[in-house]
C-alpha atoms as a PDB file:
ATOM      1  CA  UNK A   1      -9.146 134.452   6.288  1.00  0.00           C
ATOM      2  CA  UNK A   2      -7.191 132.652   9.225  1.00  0.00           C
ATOM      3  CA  UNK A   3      -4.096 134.839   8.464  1.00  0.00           C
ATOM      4  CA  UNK A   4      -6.111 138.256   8.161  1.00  0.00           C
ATOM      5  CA  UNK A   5      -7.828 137.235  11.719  1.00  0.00           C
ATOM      6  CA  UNK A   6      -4.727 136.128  13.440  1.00  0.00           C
ATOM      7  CA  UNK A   7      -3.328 139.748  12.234  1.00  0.00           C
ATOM      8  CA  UNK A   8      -6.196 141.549  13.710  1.00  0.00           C
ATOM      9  CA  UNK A   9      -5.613 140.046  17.389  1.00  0.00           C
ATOM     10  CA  UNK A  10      -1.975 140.541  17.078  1.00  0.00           C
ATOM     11  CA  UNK A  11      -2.784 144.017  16.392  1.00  0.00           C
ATOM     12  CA  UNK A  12      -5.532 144.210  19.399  1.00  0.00           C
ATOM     13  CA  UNK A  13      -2.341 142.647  21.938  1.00  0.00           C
ATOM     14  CA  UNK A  14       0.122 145.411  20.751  1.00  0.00           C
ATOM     15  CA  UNK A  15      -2.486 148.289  21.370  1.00  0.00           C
ATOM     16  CA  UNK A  16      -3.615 146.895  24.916  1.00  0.00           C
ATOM     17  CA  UNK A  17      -0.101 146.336  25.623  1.00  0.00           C
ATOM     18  CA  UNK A  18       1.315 149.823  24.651  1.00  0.00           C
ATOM     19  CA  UNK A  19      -1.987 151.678  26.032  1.00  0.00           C
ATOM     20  CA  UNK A  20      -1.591 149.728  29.482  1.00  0.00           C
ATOM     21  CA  UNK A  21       1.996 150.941  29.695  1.00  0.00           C
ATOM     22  CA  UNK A  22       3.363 147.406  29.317  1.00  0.00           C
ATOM     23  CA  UNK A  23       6.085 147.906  32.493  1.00  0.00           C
ATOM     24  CA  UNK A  24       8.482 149.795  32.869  1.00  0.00           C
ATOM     25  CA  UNK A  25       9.036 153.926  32.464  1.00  0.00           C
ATOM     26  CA  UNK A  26       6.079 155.944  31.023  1.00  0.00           C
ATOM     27  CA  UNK A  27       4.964 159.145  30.835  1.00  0.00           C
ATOM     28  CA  UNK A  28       2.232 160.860  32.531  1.00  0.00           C
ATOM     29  CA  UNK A  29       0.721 164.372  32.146  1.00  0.00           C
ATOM     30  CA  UNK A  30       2.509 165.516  35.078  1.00  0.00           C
ATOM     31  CA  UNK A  31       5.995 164.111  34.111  1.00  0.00           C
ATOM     32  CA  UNK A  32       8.220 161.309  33.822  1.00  0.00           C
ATOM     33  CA  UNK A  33       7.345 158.261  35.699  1.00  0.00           C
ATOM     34  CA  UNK A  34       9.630 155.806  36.514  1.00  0.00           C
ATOM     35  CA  UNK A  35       8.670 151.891  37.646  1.00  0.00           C
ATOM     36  CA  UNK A  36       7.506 153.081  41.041  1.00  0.00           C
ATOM     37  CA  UNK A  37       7.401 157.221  41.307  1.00  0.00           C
ATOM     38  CA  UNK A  38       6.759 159.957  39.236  1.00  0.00           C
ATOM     39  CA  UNK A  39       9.899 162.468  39.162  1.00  0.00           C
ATOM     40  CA  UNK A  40       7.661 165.830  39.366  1.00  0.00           C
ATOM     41  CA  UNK A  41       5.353 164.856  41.611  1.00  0.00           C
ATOM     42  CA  UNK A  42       8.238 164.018  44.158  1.00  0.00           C
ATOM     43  CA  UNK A  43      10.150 167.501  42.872  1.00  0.00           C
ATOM     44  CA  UNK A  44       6.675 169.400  43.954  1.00  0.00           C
ATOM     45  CA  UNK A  45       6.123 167.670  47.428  1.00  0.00           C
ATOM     46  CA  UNK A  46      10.261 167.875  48.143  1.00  0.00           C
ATOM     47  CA  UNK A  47       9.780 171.947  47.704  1.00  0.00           C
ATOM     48  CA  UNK A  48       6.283 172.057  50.098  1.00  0.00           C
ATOM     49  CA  UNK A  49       7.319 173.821  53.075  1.00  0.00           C
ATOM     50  CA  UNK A  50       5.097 171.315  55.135  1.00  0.00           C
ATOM     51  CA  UNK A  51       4.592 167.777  54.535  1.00  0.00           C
ATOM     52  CA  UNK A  52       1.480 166.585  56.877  1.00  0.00           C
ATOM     53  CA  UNK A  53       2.308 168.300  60.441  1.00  0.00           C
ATOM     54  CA  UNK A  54       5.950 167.719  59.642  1.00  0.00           C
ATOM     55  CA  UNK A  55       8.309 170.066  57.929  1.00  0.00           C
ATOM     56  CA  UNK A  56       8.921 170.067  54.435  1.00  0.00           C
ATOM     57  CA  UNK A  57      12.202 167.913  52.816  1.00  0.00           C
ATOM     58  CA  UNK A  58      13.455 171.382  51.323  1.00  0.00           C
ATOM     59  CA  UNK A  59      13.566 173.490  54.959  1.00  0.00           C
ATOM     60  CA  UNK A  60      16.470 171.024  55.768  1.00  0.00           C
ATOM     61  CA  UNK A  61      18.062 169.891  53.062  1.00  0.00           C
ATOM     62  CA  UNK A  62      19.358 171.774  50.011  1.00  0.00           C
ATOM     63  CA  UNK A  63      19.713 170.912  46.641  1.00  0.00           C
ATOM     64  CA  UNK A  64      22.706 172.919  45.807  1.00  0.00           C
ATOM     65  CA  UNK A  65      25.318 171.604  48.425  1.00  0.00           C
ATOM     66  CA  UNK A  66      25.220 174.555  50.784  1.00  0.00           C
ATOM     67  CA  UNK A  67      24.888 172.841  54.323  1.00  0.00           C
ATOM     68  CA  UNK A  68      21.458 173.344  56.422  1.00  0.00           C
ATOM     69  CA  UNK A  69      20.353 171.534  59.326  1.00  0.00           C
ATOM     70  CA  UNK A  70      20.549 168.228  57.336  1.00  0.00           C
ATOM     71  CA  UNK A  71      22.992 166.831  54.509  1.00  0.00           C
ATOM     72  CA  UNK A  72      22.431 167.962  50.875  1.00  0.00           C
ATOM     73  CA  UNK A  73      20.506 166.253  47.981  1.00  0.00           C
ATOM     74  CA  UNK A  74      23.042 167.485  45.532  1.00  0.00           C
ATOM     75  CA  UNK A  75      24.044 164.654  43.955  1.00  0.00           C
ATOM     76  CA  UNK A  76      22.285 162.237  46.519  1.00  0.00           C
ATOM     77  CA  UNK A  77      20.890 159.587  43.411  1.00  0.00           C
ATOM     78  CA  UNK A  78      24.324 159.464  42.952  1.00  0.00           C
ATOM     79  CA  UNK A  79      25.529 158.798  46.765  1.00  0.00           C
ATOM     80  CA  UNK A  80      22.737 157.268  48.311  1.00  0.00           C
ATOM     81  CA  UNK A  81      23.694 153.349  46.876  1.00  0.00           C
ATOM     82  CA  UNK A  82      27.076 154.097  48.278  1.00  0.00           C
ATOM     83  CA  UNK A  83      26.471 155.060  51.819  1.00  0.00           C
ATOM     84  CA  UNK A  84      25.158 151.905  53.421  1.00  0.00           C
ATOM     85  CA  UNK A  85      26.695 148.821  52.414  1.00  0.00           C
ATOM     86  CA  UNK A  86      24.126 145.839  50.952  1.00  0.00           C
ATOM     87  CA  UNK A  87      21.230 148.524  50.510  1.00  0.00           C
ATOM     88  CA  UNK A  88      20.849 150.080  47.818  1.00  0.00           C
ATOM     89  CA  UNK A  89      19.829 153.675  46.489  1.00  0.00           C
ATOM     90  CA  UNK A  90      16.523 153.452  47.223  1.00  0.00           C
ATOM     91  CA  UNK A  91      16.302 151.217  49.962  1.00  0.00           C
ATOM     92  CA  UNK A  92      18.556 153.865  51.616  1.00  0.00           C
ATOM     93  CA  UNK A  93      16.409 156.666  50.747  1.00  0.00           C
ATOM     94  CA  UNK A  94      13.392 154.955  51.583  1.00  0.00           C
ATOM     95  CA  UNK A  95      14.859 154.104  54.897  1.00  0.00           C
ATOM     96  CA  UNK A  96      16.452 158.010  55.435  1.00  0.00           C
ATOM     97  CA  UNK A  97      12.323 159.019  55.088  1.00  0.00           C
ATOM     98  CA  UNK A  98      10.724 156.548  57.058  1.00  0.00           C
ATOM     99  CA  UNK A  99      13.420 155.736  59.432  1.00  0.00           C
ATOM    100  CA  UNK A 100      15.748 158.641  59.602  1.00  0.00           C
ATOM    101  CA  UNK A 101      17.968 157.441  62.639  1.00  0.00           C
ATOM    102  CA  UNK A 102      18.353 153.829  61.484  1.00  0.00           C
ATOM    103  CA  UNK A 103      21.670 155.445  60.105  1.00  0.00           C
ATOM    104  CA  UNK A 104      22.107 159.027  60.158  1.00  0.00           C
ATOM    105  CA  UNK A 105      24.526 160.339  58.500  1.00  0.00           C
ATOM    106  CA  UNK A 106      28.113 160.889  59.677  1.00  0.00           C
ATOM    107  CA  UNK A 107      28.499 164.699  61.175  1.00  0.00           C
ATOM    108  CA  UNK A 108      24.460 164.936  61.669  1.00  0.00           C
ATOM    109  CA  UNK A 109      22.660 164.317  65.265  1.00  0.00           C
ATOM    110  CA  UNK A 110      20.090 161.404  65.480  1.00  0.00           C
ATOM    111  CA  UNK A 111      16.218 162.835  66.474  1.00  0.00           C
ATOM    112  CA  UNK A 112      16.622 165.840  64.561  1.00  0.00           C
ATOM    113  CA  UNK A 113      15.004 164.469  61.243  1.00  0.00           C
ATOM    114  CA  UNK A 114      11.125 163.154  61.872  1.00  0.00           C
ATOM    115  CA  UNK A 115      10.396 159.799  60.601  1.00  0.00           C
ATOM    116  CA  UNK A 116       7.661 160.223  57.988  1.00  0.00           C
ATOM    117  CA  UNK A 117       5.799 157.270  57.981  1.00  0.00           C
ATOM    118  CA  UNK A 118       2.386 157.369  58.146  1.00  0.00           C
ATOM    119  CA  UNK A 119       2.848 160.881  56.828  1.00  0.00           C
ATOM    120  CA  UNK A 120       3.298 160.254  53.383  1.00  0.00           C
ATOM    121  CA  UNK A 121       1.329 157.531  51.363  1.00  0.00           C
ATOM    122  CA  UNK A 122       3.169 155.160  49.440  1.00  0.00           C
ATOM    123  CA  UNK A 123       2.521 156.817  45.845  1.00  0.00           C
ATOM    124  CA  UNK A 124       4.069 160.151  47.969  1.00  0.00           C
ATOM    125  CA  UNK A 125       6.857 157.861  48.968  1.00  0.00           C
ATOM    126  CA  UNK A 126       7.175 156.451  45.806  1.00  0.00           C
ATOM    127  CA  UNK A 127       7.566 159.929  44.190  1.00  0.00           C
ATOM    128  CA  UNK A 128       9.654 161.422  46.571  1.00  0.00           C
ATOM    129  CA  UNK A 129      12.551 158.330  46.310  1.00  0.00           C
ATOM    130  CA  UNK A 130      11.800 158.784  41.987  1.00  0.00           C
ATOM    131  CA  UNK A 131      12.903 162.456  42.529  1.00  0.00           C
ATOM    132  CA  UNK A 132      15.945 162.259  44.526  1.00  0.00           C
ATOM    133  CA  UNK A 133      16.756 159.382  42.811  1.00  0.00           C
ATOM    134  CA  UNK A 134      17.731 161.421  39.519  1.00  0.00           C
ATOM    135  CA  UNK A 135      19.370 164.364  41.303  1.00  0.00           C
ATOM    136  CA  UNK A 136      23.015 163.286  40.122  1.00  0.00           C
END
């Protein structure tokens, strides 16, 4: 009887654990989600024309690596742990949204890309860095 109840418990653990999502990747209804963003929802807002009062990410920057008025994504999950020593991939991305001249990049003017803090919400921010995070 002990054995059959200590069976059903383990059984009730491994179902909460695996419905709650038990860390890590899962997958939503709207796509893939990784430990902090979810990949389509940051592919959607990247294509919005506006974002808030502020112009969308895909008026500026391409995804193909034709050259607009800022630097291309193509490839950027790829790049963006490499372009600031000690920070990496996403830390740089976060920073490029929220704090675009804290290092702009080389051959691009500083106070031409809007910070957008306060613009986007963290979950926004969240999918926006999940998203260019896996164009590589």
């Amino acid at each position: 009887m002990k054995r059959l109840h200590l069976s059903v418990v383990l059984a009730l653990v491994v179902a909460l654990l695996t419905a709650c999502g038990g860390g890590g990747s899962t997958t939503t209804g709207t796509g893939s989600t990784g430990a902090s963003g979810d990949v389509n929802a940051g592919k959607a807002l990247f294509a919005q024309q506006t974002i808030g009062a502020n112009v969308g990410c895909i008026t500026c920057h391409s995804l193909d690596g034709s050259q607009l008025v800022g630097p291309t994504m193509k490839d950027i999950g790829t790049r963006a742990g490499k372009e600031v020593q000690g920070e990496s991939a996403d830390q740089y991305i976060r920073t490029a949204i929220l704090e675009p001249n804290a290092h702009a990049p080389s051959g691009y003017a500083v106070g031409v890309m809007p910070s957008y803090k306060g613009v986007v919400s963290d979950a926004q921010l969240n999918d926006l860095v999940a998203y260019l995070l896996s164009l590589k």
